[in-house]
N, C-alpha and C. Protein backbone atom coordinates (compact mmCIF):
# COMPACT_ATOMS: atom_id res chain seq x y z
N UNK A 1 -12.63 3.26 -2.42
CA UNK A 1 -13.79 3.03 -1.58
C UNK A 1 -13.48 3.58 -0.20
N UNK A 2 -14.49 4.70 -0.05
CA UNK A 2 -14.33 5.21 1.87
C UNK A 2 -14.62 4.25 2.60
N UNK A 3 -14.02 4.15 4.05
CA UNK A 3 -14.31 2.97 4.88
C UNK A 3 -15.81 3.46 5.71
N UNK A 4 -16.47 2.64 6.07
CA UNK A 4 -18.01 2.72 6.01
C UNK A 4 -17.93 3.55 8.06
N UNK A 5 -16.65 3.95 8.28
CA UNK A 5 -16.91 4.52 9.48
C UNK A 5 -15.85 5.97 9.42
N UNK A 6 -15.79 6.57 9.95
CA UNK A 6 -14.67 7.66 9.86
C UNK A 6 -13.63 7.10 10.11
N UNK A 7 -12.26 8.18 9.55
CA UNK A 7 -11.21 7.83 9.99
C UNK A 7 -10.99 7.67 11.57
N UNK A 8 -11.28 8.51 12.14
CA UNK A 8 -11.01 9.03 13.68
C UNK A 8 -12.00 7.64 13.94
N UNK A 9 -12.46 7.36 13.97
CA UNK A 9 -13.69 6.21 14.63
C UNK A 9 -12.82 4.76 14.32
N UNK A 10 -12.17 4.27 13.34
CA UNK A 10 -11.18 3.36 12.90
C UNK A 10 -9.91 3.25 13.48
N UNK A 11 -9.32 4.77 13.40
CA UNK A 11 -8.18 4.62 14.61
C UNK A 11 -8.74 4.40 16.01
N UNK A 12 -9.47 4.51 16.42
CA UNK A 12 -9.82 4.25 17.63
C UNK A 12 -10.34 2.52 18.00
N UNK A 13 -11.01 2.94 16.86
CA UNK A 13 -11.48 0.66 17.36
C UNK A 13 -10.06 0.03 16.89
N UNK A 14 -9.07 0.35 15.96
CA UNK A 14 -8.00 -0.16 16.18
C UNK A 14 -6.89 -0.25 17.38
N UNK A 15 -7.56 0.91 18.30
CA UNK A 15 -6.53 0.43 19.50
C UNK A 15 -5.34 1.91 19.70
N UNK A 16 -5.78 2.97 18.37
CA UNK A 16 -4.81 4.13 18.45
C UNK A 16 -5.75 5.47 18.96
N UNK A 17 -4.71 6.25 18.97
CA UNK A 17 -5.16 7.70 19.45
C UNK A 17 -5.75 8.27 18.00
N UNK A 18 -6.44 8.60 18.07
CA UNK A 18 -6.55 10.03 16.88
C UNK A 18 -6.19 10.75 16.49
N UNK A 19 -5.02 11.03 16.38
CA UNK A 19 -4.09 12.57 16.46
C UNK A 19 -3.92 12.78 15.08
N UNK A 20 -4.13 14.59 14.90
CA UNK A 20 -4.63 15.18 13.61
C UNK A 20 -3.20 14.09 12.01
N UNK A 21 -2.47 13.88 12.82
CA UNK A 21 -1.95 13.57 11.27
C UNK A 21 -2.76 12.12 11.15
N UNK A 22 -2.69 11.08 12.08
CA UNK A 22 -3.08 9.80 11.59
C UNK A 22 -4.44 10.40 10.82
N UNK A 23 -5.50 11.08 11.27
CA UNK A 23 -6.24 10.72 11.20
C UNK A 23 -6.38 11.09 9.50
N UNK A 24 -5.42 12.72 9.29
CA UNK A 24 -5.15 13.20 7.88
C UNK A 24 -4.87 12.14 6.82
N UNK A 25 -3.72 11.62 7.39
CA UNK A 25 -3.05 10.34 6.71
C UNK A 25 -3.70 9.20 5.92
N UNK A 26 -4.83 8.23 7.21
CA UNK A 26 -6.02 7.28 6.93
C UNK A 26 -6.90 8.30 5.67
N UNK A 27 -7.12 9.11 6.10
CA UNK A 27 -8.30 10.39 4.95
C UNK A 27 -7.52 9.96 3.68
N UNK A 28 -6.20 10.14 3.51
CA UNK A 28 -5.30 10.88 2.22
C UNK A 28 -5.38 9.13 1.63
N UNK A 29 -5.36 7.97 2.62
CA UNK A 29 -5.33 6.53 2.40
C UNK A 29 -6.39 6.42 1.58
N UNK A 30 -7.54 6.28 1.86
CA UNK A 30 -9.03 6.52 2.13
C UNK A 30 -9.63 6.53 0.72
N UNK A 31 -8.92 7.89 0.32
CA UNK A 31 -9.55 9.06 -1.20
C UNK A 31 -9.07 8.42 -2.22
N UNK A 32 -7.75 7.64 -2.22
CA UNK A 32 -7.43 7.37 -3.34
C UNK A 32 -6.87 6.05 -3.84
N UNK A 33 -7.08 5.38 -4.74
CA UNK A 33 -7.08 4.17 -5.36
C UNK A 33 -6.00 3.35 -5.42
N UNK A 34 -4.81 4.03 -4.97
CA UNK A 34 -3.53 3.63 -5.62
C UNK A 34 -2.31 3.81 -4.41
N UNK A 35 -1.37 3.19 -4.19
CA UNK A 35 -0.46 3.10 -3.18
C UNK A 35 0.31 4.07 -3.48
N UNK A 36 0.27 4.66 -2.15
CA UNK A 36 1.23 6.44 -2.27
C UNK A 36 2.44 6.46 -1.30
N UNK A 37 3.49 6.94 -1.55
CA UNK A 37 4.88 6.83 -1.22
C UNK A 37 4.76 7.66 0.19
N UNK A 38 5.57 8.25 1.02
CA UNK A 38 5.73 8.92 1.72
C UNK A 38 5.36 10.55 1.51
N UNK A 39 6.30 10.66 0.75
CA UNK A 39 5.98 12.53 0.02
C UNK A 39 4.65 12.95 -0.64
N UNK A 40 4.01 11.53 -1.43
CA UNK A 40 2.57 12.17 -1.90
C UNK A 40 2.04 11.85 -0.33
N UNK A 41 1.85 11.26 0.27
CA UNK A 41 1.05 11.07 1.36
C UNK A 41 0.98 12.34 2.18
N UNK A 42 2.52 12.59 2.68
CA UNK A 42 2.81 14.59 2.97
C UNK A 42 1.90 15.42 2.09
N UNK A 43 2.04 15.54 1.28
CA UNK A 43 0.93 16.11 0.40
C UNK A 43 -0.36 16.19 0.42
N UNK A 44 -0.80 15.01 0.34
CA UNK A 44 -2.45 14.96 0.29
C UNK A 44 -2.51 14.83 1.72
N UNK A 45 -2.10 14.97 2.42
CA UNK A 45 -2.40 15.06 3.71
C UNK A 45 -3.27 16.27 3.74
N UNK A 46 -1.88 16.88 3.23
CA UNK A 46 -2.35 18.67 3.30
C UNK A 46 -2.16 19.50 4.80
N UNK A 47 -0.87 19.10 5.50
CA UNK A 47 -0.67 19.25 6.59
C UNK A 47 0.81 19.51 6.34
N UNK A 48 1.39 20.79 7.33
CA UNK A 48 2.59 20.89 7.37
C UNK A 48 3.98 19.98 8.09
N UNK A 49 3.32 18.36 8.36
CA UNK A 49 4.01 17.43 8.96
C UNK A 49 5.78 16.77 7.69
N UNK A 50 6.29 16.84 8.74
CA UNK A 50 7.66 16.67 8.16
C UNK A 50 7.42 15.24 7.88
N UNK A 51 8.61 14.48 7.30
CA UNK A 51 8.38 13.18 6.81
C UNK A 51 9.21 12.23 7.95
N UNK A 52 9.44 12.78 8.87
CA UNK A 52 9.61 11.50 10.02
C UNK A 52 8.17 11.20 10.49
N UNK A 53 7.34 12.17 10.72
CA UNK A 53 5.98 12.22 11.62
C UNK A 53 5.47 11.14 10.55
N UNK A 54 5.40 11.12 9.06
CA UNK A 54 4.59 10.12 8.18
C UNK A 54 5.26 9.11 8.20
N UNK A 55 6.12 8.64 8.39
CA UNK A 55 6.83 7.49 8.95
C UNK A 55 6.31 6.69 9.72
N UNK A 56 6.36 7.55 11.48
CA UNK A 56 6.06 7.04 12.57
C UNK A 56 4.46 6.86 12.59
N UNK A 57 4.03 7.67 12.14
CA UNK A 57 2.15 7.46 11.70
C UNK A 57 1.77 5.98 11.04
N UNK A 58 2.30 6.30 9.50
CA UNK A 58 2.40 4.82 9.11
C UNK A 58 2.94 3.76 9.31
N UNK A 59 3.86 3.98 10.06
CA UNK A 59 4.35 2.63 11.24
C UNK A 59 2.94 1.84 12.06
N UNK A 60 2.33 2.75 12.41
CA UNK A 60 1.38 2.85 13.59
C UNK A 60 0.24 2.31 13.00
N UNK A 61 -0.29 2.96 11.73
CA UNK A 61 -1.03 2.70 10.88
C UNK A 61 -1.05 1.10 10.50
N UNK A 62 -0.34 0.74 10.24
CA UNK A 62 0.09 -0.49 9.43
C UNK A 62 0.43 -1.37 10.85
N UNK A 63 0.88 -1.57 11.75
CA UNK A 63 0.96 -2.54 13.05
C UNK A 63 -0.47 -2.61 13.53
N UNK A 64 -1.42 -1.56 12.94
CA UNK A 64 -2.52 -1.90 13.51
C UNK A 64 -3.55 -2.15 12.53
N UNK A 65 -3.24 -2.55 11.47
CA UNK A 65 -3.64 -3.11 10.65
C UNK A 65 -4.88 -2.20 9.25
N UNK A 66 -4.64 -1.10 9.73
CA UNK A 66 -5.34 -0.03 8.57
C UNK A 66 -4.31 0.42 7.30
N UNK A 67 -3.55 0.09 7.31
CA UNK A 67 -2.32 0.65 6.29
C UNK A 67 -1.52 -1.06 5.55
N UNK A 68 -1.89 -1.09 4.27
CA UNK A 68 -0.51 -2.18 4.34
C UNK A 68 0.71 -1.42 2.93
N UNK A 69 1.78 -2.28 3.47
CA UNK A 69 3.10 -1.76 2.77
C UNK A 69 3.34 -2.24 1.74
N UNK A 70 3.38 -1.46 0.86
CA UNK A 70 3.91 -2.19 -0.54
C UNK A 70 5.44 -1.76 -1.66
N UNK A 71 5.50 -3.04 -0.58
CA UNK A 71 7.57 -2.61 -1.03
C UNK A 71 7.77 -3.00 -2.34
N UNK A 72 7.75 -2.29 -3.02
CA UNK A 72 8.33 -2.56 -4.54
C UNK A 72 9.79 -2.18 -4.66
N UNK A 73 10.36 -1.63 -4.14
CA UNK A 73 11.47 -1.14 -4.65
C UNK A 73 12.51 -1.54 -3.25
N UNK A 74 13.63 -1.23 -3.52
CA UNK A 74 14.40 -0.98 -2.16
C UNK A 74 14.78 0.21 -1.61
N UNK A 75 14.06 1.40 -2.33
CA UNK A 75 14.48 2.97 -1.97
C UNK A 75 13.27 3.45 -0.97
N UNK A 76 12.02 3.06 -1.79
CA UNK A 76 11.10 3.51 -0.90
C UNK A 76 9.89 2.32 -1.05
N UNK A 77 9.16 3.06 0.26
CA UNK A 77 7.74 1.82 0.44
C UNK A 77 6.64 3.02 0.28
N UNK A 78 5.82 1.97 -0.23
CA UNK A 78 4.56 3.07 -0.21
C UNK A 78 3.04 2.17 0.40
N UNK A 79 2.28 2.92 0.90
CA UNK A 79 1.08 2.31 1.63
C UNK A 79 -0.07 2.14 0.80
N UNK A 80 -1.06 1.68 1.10
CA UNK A 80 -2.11 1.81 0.93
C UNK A 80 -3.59 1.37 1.92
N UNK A 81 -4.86 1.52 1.77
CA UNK A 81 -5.75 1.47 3.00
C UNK A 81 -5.72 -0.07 2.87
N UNK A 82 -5.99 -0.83 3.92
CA UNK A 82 -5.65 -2.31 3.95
C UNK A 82 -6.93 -2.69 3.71
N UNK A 83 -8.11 -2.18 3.98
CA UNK A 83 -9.37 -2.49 4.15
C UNK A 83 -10.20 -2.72 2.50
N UNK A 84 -9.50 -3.33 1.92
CA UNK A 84 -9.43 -3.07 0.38
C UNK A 84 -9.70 -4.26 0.11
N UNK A 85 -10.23 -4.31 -1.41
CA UNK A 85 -10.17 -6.13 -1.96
C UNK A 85 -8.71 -6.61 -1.80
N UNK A 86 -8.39 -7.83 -1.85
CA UNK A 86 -7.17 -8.24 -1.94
C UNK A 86 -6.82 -8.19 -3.50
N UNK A 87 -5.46 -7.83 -4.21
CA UNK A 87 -5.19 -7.21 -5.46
C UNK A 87 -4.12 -7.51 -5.48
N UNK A 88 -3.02 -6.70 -6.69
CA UNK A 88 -1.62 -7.01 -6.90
C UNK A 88 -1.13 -5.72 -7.59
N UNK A 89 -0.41 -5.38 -8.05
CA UNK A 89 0.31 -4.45 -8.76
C UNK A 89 1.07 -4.53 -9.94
N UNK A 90 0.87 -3.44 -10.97
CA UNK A 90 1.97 -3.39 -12.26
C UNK A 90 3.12 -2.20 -11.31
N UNK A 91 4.40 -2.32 -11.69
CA UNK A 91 4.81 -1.01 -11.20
C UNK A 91 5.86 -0.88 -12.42
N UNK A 92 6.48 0.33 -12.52
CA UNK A 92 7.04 1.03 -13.67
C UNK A 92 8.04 0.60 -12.86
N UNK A 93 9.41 0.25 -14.00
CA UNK A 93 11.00 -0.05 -13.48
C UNK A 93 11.63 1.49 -13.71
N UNK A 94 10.78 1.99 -14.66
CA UNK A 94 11.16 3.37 -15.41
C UNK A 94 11.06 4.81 -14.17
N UNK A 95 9.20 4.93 -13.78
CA UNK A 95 9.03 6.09 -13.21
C UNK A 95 8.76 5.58 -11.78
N UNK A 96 8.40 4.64 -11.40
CA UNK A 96 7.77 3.76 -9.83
C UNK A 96 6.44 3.94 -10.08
N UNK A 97 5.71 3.88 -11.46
CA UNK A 97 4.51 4.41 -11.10
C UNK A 97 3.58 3.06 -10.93
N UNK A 98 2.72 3.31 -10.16
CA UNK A 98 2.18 1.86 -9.62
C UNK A 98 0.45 1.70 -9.86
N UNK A 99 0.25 0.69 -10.48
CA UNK A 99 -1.41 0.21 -11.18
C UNK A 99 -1.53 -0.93 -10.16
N UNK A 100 -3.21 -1.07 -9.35
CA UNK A 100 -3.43 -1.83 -9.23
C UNK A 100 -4.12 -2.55 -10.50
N UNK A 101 -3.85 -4.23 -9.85
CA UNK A 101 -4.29 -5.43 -10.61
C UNK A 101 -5.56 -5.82 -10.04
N UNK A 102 -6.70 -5.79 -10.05
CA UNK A 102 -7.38 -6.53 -8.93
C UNK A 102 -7.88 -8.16 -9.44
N UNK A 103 -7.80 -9.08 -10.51
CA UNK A 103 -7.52 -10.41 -10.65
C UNK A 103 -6.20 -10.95 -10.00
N UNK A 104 -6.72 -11.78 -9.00
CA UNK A 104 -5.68 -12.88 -7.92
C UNK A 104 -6.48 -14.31 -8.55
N UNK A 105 -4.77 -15.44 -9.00
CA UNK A 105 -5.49 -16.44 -9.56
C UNK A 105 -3.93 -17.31 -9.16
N UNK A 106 -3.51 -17.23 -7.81
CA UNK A 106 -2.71 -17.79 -6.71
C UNK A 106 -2.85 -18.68 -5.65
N UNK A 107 -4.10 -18.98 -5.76
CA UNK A 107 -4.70 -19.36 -4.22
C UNK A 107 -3.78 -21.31 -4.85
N UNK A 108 -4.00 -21.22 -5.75
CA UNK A 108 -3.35 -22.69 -6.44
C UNK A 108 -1.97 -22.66 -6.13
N UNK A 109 -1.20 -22.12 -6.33
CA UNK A 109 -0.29 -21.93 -6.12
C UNK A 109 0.37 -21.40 -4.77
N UNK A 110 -0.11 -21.06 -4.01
CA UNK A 110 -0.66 -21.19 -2.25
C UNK A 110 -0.07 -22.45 -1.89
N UNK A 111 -1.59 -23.09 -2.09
CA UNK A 111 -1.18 -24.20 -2.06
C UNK A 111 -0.49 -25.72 -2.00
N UNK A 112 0.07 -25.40 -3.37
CA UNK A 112 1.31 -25.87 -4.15
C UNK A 112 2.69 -25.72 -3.57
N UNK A 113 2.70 -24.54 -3.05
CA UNK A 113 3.72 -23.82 -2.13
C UNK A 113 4.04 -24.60 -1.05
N UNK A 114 2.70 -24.57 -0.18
CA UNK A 114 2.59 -25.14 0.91
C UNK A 114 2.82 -26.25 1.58
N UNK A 115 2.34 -27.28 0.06
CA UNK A 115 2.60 -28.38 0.53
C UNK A 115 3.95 -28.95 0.11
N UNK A 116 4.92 -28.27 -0.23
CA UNK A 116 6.25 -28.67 -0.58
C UNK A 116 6.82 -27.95 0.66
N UNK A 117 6.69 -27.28 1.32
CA UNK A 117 7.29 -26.61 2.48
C UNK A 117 7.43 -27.71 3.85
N UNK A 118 8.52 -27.78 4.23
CA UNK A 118 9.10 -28.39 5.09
C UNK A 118 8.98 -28.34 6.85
N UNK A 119 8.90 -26.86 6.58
CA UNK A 119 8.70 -26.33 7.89
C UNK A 119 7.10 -25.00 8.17
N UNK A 120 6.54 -24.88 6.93
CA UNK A 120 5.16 -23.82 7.22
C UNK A 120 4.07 -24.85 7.23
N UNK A 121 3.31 -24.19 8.20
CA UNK A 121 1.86 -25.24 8.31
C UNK A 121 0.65 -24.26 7.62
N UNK A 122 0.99 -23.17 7.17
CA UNK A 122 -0.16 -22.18 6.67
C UNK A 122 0.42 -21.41 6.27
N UNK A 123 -0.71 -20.59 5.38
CA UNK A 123 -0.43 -19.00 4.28
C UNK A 123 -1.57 -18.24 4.94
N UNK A 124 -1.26 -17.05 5.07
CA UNK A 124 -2.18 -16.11 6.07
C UNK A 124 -1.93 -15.14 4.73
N UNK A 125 -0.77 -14.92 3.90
CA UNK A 125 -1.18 -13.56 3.39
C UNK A 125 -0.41 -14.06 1.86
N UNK A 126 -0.32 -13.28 1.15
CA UNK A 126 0.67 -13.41 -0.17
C UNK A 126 0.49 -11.67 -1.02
N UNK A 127 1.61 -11.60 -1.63
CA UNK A 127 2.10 -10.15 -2.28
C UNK A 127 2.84 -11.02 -3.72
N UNK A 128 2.18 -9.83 -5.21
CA UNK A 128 2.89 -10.43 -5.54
C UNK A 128 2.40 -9.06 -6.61
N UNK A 129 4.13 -8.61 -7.26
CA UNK A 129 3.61 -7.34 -7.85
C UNK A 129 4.29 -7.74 -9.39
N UNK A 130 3.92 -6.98 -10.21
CA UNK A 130 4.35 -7.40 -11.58
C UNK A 130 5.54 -6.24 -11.91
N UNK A 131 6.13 -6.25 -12.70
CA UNK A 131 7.31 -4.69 -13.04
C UNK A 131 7.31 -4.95 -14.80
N UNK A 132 7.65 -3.86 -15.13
CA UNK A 132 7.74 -3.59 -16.26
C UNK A 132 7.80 -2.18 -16.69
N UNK A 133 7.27 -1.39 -18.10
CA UNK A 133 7.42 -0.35 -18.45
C UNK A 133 5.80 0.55 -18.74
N UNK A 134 6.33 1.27 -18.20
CA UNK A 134 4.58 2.49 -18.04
C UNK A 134 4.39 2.47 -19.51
N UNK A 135 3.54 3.39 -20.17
CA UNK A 135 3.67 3.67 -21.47
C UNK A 135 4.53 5.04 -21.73
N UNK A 136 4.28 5.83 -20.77
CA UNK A 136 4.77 7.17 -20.66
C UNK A 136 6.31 6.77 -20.73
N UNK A 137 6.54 5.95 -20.32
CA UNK A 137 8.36 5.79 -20.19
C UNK A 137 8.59 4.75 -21.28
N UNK A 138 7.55 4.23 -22.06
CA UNK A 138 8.18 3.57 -23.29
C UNK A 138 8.22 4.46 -24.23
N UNK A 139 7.05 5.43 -24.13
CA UNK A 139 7.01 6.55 -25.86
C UNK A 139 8.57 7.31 -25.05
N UNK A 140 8.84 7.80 -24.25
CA UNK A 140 10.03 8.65 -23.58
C UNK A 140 10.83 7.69 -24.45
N UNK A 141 11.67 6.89 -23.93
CA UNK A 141 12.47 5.67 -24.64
C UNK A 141 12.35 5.36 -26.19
N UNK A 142 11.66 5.65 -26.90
CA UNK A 142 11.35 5.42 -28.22
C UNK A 142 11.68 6.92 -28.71
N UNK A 143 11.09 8.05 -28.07
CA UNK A 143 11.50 9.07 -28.57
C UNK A 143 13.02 9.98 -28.18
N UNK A 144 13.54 8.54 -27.43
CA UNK A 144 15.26 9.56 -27.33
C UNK A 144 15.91 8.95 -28.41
């Protein structure tokens, strides 16, 4: 889903500059359905920006609340547009390849959380991703 204002118009009511990569970046966010790593993001950018500049972008991106991070792994993080339903993830242990979930059935368990906690007075956010095997990397595995 495109966000109902431009990119350049979003970085700006968020409080940032416009500058051609964010704004590439939010676009490349924007188009597509699924949380993208650093290097596809370089890519669909479609801009000759090195991968510190998509770093420091999505740093920027994400402190200001248009980007959120979705750390699945400990090698790499990958983003996606924040402005999204709230959802969850399958991700491959095999390739990293990553499905959104969009059924959340946690808010109970929130809860539950909460009130056994000693020291939190509230839940503002929750992440919660599933892992397992793609199919592509189970027929791979079956056929070695």
């Amino acid at each position: 889903m495109a966000p109902a204002r431009d990119s350049s118009s979003l970085l700006r009511e968020a409080g940032l500059r416009a500058t051609a990569a964010r704004v590439a970046l939010l676009n490349a966010l924007c188009a597509t359905h699924k949380p993208l790593k650093a290097a596809e993001l370089r890519r669909s950018a479609g801009r000759g920006m090195d991968l510190v500049t998509v770093y420091r972008a999505m740093d920027a991106l994400e402190k200001a609340g248009l980007a959120k991070r979705i750390g699945v792994d400990r090698t790499s993080a990958s983003w996606e547009f924040a402005h999204r339903a709230h959802h969850h993830h399958l991700v491959c242990r095999g390739c990293g390849e990553l499905e959104d979930v969009g059924e959340c059935a946690v808010e109970g368990l929130e809860k539950r959380v909460l009130g056994k906690s000693k020291r939190f007075a509230s839940v503002s956010d929750h992440s919660l991703e599933f892992f397992g095997t793609c199919r592509d990397c189970a027929s791979a595995a079956r056929a070695a």
